[in-house]
Protein backbone atom coordinates (compact mmCIF):
# COMPACT_ATOMS: atom_id res chain seq x y z
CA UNK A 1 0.00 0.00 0.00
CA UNK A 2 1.35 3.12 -1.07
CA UNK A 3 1.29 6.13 1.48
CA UNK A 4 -0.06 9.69 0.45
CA UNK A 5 1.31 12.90 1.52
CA UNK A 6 -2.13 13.07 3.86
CA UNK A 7 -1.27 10.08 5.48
CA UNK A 8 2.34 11.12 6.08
CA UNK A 9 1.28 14.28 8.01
CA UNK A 10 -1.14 12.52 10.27
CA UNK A 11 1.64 10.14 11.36
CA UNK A 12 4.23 12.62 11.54
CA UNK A 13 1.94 14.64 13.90
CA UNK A 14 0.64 11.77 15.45
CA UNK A 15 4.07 10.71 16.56
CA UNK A 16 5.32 14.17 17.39
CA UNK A 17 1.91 14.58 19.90
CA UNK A 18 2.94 11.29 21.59
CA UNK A 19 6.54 12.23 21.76
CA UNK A 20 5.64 15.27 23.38
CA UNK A 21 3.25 13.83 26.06
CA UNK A 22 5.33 10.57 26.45
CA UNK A 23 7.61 13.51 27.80
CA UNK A 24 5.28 15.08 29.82
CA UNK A 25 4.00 12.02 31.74
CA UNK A 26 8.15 11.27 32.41
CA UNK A 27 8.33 14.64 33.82
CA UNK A 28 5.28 14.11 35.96
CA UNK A 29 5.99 10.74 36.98
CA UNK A 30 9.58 10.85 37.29
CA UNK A 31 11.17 14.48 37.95
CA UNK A 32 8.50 16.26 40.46
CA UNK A 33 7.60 13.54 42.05
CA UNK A 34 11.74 13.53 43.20
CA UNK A 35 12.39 16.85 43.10
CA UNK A 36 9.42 17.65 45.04
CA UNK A 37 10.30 16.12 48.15
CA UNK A 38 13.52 18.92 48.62
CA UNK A 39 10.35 21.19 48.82
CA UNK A 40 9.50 21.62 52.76
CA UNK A 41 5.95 23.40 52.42
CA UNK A 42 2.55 22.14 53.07
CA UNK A 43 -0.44 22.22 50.66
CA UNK A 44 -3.71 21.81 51.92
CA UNK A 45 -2.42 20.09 54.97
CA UNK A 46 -0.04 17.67 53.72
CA UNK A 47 3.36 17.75 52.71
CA UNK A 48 4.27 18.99 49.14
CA UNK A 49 5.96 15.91 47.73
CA UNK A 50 3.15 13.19 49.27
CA UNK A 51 0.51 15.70 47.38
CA UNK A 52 2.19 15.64 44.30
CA UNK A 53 2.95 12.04 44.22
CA UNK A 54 -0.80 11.43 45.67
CA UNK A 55 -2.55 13.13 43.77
CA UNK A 56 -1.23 16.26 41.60
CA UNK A 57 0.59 13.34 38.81
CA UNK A 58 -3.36 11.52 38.84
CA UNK A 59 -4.70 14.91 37.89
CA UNK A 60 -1.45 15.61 35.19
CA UNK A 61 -2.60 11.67 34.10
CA UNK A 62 -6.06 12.61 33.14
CA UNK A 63 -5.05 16.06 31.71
CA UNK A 64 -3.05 14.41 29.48
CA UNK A 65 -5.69 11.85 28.31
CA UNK A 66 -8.08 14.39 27.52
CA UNK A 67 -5.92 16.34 25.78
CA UNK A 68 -4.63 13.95 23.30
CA UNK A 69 -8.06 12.53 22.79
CA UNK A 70 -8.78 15.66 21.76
CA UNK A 71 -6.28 16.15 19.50
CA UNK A 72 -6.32 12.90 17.90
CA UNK A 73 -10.15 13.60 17.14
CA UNK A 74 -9.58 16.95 15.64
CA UNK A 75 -6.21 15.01 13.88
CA UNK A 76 -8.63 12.47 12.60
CA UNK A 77 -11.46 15.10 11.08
CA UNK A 78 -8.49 17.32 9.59
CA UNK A 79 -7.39 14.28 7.58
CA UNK A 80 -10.51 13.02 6.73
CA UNK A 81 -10.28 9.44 8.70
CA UNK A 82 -13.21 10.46 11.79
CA UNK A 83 -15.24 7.51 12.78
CA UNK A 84 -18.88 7.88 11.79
CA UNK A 85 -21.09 8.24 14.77
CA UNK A 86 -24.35 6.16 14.43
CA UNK A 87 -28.04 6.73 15.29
């Protein structure tokens, strides 16, 4: 099967998006959650760092989800491959 140009893009920005989150969610999961235990503050009653790792990277999770759900819906109606929504 022979690609087109169309089908080039969508992959190209397909794989750019989930290069870019991929990144974000190693940030989230990785890098605050460490660096955020040097931070001696509390947030709503608990310590920064047990926050963040309890909750703040759940909320950065779902964030993430919606967003590239989102974007890989307006992806798939810019290049013409949208599933068709039935009655």
């Amino acid at each position: 099967m022979q690609l087109t140009e169309s089908h080039r893009q969508y992959w190209a920005k397909n794989l750019r998006i989930t290069a870019i989150l991929l990144g974000l969610w190693f940030v989230v999961t990785y890098v605050v959650a460490y660096m955020a235990r040097d931070l001696s503050f509390t947030f709503f009653g608990w310590p920064f760092s047990f926050w963040m790792g309890a909750q703040g990277s759940l909320i950065a999770y779902v964030l993430i989800i919606v967003y590239y759900a989102h974007y890989m819906n307006n992806l798939d109606k810019e290049h013409g491959c949208a599933e068709e929504v039935e009655d």
